[in-house]
Protein backbone atom coordinates (compact mmCIF):
# COMPACT_ATOMS: atom_id res chain seq x y z
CA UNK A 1 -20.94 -12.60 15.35
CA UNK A 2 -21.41 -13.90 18.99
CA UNK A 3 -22.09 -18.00 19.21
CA UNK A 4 -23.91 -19.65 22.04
CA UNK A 5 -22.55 -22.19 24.52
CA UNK A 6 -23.23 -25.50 23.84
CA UNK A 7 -26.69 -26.35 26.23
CA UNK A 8 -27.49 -22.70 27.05
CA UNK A 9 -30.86 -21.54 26.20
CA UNK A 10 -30.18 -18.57 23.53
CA UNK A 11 -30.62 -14.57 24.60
CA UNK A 12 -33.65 -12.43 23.35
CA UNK A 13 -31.36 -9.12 23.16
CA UNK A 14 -31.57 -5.60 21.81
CA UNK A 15 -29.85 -4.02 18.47
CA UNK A 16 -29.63 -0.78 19.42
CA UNK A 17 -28.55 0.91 16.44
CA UNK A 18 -31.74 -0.32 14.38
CA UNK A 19 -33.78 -0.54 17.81
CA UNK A 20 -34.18 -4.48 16.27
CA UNK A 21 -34.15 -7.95 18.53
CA UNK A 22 -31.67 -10.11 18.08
CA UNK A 23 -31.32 -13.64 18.91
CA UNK A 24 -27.80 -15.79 18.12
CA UNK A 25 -28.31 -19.24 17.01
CA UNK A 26 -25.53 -21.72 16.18
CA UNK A 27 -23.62 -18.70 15.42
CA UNK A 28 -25.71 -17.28 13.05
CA UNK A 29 -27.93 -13.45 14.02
CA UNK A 30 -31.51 -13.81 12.95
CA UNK A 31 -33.64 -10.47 13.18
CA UNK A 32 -36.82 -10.19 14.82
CA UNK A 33 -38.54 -7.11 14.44
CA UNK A 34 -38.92 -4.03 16.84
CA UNK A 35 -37.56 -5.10 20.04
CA UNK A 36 -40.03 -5.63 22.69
CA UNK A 37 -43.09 -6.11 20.17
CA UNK A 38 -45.04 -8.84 20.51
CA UNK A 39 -44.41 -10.05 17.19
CA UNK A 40 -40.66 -10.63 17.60
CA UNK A 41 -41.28 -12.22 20.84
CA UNK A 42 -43.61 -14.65 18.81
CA UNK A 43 -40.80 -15.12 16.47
CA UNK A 44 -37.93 -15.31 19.31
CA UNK A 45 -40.08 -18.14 21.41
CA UNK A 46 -40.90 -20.10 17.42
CA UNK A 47 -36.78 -19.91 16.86
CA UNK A 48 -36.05 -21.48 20.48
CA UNK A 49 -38.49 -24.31 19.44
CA UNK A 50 -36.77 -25.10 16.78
CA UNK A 51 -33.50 -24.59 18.67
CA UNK A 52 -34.58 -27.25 21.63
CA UNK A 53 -35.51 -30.14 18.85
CA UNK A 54 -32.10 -29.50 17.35
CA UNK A 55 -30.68 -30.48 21.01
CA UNK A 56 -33.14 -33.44 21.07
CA UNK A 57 -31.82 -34.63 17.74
CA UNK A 58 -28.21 -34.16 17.76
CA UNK A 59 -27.32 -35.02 13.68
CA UNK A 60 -30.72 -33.13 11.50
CA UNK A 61 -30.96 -33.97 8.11
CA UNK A 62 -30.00 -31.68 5.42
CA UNK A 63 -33.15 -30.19 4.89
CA UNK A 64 -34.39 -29.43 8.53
CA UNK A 65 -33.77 -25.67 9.17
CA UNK A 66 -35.14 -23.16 11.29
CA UNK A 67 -38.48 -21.43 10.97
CA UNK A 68 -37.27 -17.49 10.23
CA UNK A 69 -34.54 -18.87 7.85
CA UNK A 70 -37.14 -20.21 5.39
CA UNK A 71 -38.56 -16.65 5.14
CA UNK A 72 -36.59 -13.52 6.55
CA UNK A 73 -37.57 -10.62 7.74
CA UNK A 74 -37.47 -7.12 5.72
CA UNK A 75 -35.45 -6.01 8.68
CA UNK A 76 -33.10 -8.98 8.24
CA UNK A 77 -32.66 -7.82 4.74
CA UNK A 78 -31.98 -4.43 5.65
CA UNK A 79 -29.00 -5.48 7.70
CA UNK A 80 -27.48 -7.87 5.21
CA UNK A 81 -27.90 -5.35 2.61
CA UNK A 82 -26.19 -2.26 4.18
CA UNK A 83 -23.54 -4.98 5.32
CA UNK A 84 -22.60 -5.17 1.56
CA UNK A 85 -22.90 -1.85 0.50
CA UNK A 86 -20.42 -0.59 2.58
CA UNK A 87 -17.98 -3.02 1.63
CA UNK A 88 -18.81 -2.47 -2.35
CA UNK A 89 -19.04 1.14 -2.76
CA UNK A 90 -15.87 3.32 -2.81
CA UNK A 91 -15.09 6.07 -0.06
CA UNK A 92 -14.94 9.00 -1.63
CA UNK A 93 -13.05 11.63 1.04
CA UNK A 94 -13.67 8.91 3.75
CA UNK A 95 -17.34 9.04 3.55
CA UNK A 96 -19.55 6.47 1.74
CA UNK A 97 -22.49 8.50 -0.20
CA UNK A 98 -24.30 5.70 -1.65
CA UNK A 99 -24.10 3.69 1.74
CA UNK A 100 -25.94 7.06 2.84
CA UNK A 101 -28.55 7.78 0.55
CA UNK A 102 -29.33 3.64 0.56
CA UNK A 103 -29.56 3.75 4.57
CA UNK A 104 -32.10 6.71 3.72
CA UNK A 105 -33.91 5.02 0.98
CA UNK A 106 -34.40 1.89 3.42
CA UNK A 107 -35.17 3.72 6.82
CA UNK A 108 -38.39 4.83 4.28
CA UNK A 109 -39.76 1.26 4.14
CA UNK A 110 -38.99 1.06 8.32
CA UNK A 111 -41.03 4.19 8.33
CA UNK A 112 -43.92 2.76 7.10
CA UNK A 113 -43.84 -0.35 9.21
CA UNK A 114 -42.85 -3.50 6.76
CA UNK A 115 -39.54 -4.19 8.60
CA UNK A 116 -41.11 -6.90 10.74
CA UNK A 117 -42.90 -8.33 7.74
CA UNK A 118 -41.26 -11.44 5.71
CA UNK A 119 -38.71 -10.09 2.95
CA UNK A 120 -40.83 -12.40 0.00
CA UNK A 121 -43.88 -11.19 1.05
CA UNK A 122 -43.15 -7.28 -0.79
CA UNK A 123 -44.95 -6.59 -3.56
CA UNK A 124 -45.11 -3.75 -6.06
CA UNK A 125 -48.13 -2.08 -4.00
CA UNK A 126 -46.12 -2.05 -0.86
CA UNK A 127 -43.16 -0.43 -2.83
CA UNK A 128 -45.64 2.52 -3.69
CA UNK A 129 -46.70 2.78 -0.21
CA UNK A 130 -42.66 3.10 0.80
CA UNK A 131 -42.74 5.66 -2.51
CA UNK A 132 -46.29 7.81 -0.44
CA UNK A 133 -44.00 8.31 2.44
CA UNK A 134 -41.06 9.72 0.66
CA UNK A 135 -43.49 12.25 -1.33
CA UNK A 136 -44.39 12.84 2.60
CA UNK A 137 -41.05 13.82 2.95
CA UNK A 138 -41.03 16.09 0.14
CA UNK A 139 -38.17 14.33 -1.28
CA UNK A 140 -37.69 15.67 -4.91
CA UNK A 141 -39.14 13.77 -7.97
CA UNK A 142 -35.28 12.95 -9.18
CA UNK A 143 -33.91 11.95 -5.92
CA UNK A 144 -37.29 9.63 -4.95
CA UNK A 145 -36.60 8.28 -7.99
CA UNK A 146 -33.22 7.23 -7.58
CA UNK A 147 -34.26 5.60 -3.89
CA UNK A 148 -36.95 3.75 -5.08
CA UNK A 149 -34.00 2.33 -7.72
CA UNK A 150 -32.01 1.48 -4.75
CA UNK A 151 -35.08 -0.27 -2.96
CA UNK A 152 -35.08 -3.01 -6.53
CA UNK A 153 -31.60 -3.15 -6.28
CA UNK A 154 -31.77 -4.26 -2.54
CA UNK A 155 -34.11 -7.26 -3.47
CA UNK A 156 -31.92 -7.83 -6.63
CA UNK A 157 -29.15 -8.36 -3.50
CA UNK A 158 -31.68 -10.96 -2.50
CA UNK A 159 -31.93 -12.72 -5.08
CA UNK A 160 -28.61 -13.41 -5.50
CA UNK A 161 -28.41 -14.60 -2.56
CA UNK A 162 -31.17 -16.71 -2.36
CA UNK A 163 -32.86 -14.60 0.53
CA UNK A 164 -35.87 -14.35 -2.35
CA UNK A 165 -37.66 -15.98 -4.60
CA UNK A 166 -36.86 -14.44 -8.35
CA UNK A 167 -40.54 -13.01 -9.11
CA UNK A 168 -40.28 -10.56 -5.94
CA UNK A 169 -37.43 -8.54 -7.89
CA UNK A 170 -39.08 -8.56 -11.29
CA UNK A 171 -42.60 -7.84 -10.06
CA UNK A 172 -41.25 -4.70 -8.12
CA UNK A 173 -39.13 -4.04 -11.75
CA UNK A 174 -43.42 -3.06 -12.81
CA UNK A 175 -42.90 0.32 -10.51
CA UNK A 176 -41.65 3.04 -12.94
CA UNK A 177 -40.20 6.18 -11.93
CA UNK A 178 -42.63 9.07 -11.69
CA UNK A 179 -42.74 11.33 -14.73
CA UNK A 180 -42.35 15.10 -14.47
CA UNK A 181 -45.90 17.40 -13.40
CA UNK A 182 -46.64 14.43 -11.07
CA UNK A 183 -49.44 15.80 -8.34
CA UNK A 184 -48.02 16.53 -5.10
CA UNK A 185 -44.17 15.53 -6.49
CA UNK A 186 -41.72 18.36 -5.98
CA UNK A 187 -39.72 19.31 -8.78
CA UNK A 188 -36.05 20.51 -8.45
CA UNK A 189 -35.03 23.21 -9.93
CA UNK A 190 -32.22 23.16 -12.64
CA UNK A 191 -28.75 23.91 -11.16
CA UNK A 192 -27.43 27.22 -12.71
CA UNK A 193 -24.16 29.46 -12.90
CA UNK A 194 -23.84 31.57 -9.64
CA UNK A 195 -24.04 35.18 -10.47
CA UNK A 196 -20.97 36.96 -10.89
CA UNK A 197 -21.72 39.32 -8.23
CA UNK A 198 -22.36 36.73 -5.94
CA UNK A 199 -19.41 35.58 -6.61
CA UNK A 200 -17.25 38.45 -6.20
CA UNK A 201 -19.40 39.11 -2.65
CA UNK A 202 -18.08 36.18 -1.18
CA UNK A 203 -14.38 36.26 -2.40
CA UNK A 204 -14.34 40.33 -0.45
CA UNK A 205 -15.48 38.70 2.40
CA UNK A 206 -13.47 35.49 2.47
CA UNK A 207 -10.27 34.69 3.93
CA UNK A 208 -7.03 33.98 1.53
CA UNK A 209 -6.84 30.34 1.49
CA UNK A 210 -11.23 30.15 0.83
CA UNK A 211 -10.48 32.75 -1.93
CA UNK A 212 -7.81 30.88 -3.77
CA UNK A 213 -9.51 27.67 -3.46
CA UNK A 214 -13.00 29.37 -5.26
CA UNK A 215 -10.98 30.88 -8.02
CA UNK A 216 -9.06 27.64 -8.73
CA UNK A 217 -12.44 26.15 -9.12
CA UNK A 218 -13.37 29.48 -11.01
CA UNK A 219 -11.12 29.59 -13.38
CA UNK A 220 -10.38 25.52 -13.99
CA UNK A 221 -14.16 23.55 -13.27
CA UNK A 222 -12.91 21.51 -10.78
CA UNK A 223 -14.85 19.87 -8.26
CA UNK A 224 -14.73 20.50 -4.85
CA UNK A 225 -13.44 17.44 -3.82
CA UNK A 226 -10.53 17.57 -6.79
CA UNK A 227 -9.77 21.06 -5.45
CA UNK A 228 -9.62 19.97 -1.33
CA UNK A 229 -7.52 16.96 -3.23
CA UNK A 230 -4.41 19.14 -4.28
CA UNK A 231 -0.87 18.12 -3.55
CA UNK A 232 2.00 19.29 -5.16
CA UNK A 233 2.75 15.94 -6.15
CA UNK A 234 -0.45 15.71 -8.36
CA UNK A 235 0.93 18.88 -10.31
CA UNK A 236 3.24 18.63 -13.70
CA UNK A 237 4.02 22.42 -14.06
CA UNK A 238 6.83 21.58 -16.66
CA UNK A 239 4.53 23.26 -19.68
CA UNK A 240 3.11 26.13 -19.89
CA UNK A 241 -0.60 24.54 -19.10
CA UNK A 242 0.22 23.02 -15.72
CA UNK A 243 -2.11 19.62 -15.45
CA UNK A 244 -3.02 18.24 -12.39
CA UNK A 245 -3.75 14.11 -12.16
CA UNK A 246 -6.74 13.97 -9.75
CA UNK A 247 -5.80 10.70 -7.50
CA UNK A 248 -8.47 7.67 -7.56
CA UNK A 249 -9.52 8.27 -3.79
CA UNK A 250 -10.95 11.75 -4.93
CA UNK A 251 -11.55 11.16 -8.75
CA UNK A 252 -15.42 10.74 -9.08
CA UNK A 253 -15.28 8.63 -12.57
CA UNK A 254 -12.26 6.46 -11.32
CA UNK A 255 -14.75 3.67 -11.22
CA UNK A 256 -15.57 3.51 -14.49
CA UNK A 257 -11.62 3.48 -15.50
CA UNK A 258 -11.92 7.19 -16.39
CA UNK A 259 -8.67 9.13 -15.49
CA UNK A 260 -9.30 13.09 -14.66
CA UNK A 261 -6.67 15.40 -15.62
CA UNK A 262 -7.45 19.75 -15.06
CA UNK A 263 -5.59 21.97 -16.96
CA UNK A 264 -4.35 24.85 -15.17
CA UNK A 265 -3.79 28.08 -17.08
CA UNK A 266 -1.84 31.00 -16.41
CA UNK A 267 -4.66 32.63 -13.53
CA UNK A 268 -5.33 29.52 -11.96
CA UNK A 269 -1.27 29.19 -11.82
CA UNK A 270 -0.94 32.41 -10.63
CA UNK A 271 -3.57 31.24 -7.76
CA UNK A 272 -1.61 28.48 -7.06
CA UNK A 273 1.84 29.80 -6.88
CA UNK A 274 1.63 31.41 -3.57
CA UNK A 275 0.68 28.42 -1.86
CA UNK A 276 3.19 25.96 -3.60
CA UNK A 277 6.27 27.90 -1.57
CA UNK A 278 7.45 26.38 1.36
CA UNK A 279 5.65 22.86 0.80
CA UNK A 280 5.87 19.10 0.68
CA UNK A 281 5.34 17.28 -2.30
CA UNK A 282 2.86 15.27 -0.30
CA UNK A 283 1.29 18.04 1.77
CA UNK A 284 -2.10 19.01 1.04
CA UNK A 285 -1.86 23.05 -0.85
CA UNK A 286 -5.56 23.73 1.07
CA UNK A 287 -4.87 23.09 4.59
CA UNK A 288 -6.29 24.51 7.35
CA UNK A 289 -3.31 24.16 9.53
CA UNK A 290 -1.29 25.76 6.77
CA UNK A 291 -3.59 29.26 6.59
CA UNK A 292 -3.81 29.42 10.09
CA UNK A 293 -0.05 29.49 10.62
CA UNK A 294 0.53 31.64 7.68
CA UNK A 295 -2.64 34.13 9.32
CA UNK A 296 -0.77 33.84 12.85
CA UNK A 297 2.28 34.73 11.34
CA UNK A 298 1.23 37.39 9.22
CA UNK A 299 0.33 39.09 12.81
CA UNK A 300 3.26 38.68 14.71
CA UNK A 301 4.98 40.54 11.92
CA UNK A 302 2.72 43.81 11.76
CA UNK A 303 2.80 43.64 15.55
CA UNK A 304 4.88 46.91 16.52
CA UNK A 305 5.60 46.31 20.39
CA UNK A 306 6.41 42.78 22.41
CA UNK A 307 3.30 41.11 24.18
CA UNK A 308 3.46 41.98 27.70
CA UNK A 309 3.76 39.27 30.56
CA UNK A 310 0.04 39.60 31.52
CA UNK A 311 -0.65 39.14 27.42
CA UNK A 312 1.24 35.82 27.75
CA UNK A 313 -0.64 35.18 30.97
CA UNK A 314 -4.41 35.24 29.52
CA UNK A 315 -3.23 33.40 26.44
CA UNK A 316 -2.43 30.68 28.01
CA UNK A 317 -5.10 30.84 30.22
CA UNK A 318 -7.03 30.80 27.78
CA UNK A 319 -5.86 28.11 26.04
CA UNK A 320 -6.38 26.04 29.51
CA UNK A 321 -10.11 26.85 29.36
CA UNK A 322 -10.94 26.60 26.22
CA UNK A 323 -11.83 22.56 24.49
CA UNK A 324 -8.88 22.15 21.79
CA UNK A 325 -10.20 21.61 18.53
CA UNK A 326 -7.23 19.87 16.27
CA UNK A 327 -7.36 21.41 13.20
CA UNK A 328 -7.24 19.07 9.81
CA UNK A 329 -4.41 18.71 7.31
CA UNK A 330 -6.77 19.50 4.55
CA UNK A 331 -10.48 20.80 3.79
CA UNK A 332 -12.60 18.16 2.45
CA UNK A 333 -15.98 18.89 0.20
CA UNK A 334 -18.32 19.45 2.94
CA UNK A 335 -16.34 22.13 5.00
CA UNK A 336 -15.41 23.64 1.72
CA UNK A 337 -19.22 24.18 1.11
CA UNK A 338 -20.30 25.50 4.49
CA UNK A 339 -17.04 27.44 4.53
CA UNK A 340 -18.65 28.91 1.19
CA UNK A 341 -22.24 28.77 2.53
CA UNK A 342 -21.33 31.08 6.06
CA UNK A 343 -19.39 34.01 3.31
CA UNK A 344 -22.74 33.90 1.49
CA UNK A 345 -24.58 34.72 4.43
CA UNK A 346 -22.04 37.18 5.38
CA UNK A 347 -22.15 39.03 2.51
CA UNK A 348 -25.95 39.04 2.14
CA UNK A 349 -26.11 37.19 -1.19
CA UNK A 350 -28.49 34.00 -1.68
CA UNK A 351 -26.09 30.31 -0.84
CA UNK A 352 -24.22 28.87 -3.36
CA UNK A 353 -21.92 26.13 -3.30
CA UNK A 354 -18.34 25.87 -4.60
CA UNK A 355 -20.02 22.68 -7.26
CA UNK A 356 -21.83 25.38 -9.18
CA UNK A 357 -18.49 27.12 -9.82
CA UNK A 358 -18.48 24.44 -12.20
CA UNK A 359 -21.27 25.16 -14.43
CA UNK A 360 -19.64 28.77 -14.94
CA UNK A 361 -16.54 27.39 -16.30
CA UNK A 362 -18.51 24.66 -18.31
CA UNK A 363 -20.68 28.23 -19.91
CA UNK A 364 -17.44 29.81 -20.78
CA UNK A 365 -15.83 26.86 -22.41
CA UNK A 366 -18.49 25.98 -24.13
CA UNK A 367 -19.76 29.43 -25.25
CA UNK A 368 -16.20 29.98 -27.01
CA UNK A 369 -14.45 26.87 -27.39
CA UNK A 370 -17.93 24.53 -28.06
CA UNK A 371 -19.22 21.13 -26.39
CA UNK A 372 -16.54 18.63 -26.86
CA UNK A 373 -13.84 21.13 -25.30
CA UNK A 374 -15.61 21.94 -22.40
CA UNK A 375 -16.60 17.89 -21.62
CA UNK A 376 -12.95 17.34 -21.90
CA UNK A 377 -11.93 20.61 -19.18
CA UNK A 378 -14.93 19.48 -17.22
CA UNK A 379 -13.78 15.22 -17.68
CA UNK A 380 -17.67 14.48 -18.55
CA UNK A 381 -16.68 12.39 -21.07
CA UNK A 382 -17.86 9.15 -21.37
CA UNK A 383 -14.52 6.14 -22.09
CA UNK A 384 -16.49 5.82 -25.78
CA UNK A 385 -16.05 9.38 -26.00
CA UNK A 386 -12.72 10.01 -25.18
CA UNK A 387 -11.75 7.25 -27.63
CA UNK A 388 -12.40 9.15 -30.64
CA UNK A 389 -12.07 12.98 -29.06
CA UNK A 390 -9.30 12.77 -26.62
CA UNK A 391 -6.35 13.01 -28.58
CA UNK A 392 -7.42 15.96 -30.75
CA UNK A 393 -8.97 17.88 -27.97
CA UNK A 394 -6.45 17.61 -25.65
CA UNK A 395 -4.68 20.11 -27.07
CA UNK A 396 -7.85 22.54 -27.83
CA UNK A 397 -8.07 22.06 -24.43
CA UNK A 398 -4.90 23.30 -23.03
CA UNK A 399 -5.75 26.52 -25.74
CA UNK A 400 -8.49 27.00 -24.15
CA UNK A 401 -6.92 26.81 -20.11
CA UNK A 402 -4.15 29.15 -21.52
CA UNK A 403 -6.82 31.80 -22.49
CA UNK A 404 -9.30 31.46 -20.12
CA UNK A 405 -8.02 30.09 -17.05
């Protein structure tokens, strides 16, 4: 946060990342709306007012403050709000989800034009405006709902911290969440197993490393992320049911205290043994860099003559001209997905992604081994849960890995 000299008049400047003016006061940012709109000009010329009878009286009581700090701006909200989120939501594989899907949730009420308007001023009818424009989006009815959540929990943020009166929060807490066969709401449809034959499509066309990741997740119910996640480290292969202690940065429940543990049977071992030779403790088993040096090398060995000089010559040529893309020490969710997502379309079968892998392990372990077994494979159970079924489960469990996966 920049702070103004001492005597000089303050600057009317431009937040470009939220297209917002900014003005520095004392040291502290106030938000003015839309830069170049008359409004926060109105609003820049009312806080330099204030600013030049501070200079006129050098010691202000207590209770003289400036204009926009008595009510901010939605904008000015915004700002303070993503501020936090970012600092109180976990990464999960670097990236901050909920920091995303709340930056979405509040470019909506941008969108629709309160940002300049004063944060205490929102009521429950400008809430279902915000909600209009995400139906305009064709947002669907489970994920509107959840951003409309995040909107209350904003002004909850503001309450706390005294940016709001109390009664904005609870009035907005009168907007309930729209109930399923609303007009105009699109419904999502209910995540399923991917077809077997889909399935088997993609692993013909894909290359070793994509293969043994989807059948890891095939056979166990991992997650993407827990499968990118794999070190040998993570791995106790001292039983016959390997297990595999998925590490907080890539354990979805970790914050509610939940510990995930996947039981690898004998064909998800047998997946895993090829790429466990030759490799750190603390290397990643899915790494790009790995596959293509393993790919490379598996060609240099079924080549039958030398490369000629001129071979050499356009190689590195080549490797002049063309931009160097550093490869990463590991795949993380996303490329898993589109690496997934491209096979599909290869092999002319409708998209899938690796996530739903889980929902045919969850079928299997349920169909023969019933519910609590395949919450415990899966690690949906909740702390309460695992209380009173852990312990006897645990070992129906690691039955069930050593017949089925």
């Amino acid at each position: 946060m920049s702070r103004t000299k001492s005597g000089t008049i303050p600057t009317y400047r431009h937040h470009k990342a939220r297209n917002l003016a900014v003005v520095t006061v004392d040291g502290h940012d106030y938000y003015l709306g839309t830069y170049g709109s008359p409004d926060s000009h109105r609003r820049y010329e009312a806080l330099v007012r204030s600013w030049r009878e501070r200079q006129d009286d050098p010691e202000p009581s207590a209770n003289q403050l400036l204009v926009p700090t008595d009510r901010p701006s939605v904008n000015e909200l915004i700002l303070a709000y993503l501020k936090f989120v970012k600092q109180h939501y976990k990464l999960y594989h670097g990236r901050n989800k909920e920091a995303a899907c709340v930056s979405d949730a509040l470019a909506a009420i941008q969108e629709c034009g309160y940002g300049p308007e004063p944060a205490d001023a929102f009521r429950p009818k400008d809430l279902k405006k915000v909600r209009d424009c995400m139906i305009a989006k064709n947002w669907s009815r489970g994920y509107l709902n959840h951003q409309v959540i995040r909107i209350k929990r904003m002004f909850a943020y503001a309450v706390e911290e005294d940016m709001v009166p109390g009664s904005v929060y609870h009035g907005l807490l009168a907007i309930k969440g729209l109930r399923k066969g609303t007009p105009g709401v699109r419904e999502a449809g209910k995540v399923k197993p991917v077809p077997t034959d889909d399935v088997k499509a993609v692993l013909k066309k894909a290359n070793r490393m994509i293969k043994a990741m989807v059948l890891f997740a095939w056979y166990t119910g991992a997650r993407p992320g827990e499968v990118c996640a794999l070190k040998p480290c993570y791995l106790d292969t001292g039983t016959r049911v390997w297990t595999f202690s998925v590490p907080p940065d890539s354990n979805k429940t970790d914050v509610h205290d939940q510990e995930r543990t996947i039981y690898v049977g004998p064909k998800a071992q047998k997946v895993l043994k090829v790429w466990l030779k030759n490799i750190e403790p603390h290397e990643y088993v899915f790494s790009p860099i790995r596959e293509a040096q393993l790919r490379q090398a598996a060609r240099a060995a079924a080549r039958k003559t030398k490369p000629t000089p001129s071979e050499l010559r356009k190689k590195e040529e080549r490797k002049r001209r063309l931009p160097k893309r550093c490869k990463r020490d590991h795949y993380d969710p996303n490329a898993f997905r589109q690496a997934v997502v491209r096979l599909c379309d290869a092999a002319g079968v409708s998209r899938w992604s690796p996530n739903r892998l889980r929902h045919n392990a969850g079928t299997r372990f349920r169909r023969k081994y019933g519910i609590e077994v395949a919450r415990i494979l899966l690690g949906h159970s909740r702390v309460s849960t695992s209380e009173i079924y852990a312990a006897p489960n645990a070992k129906k469990a690691m039955k069930a890995a050593l017949d089925m996966g």
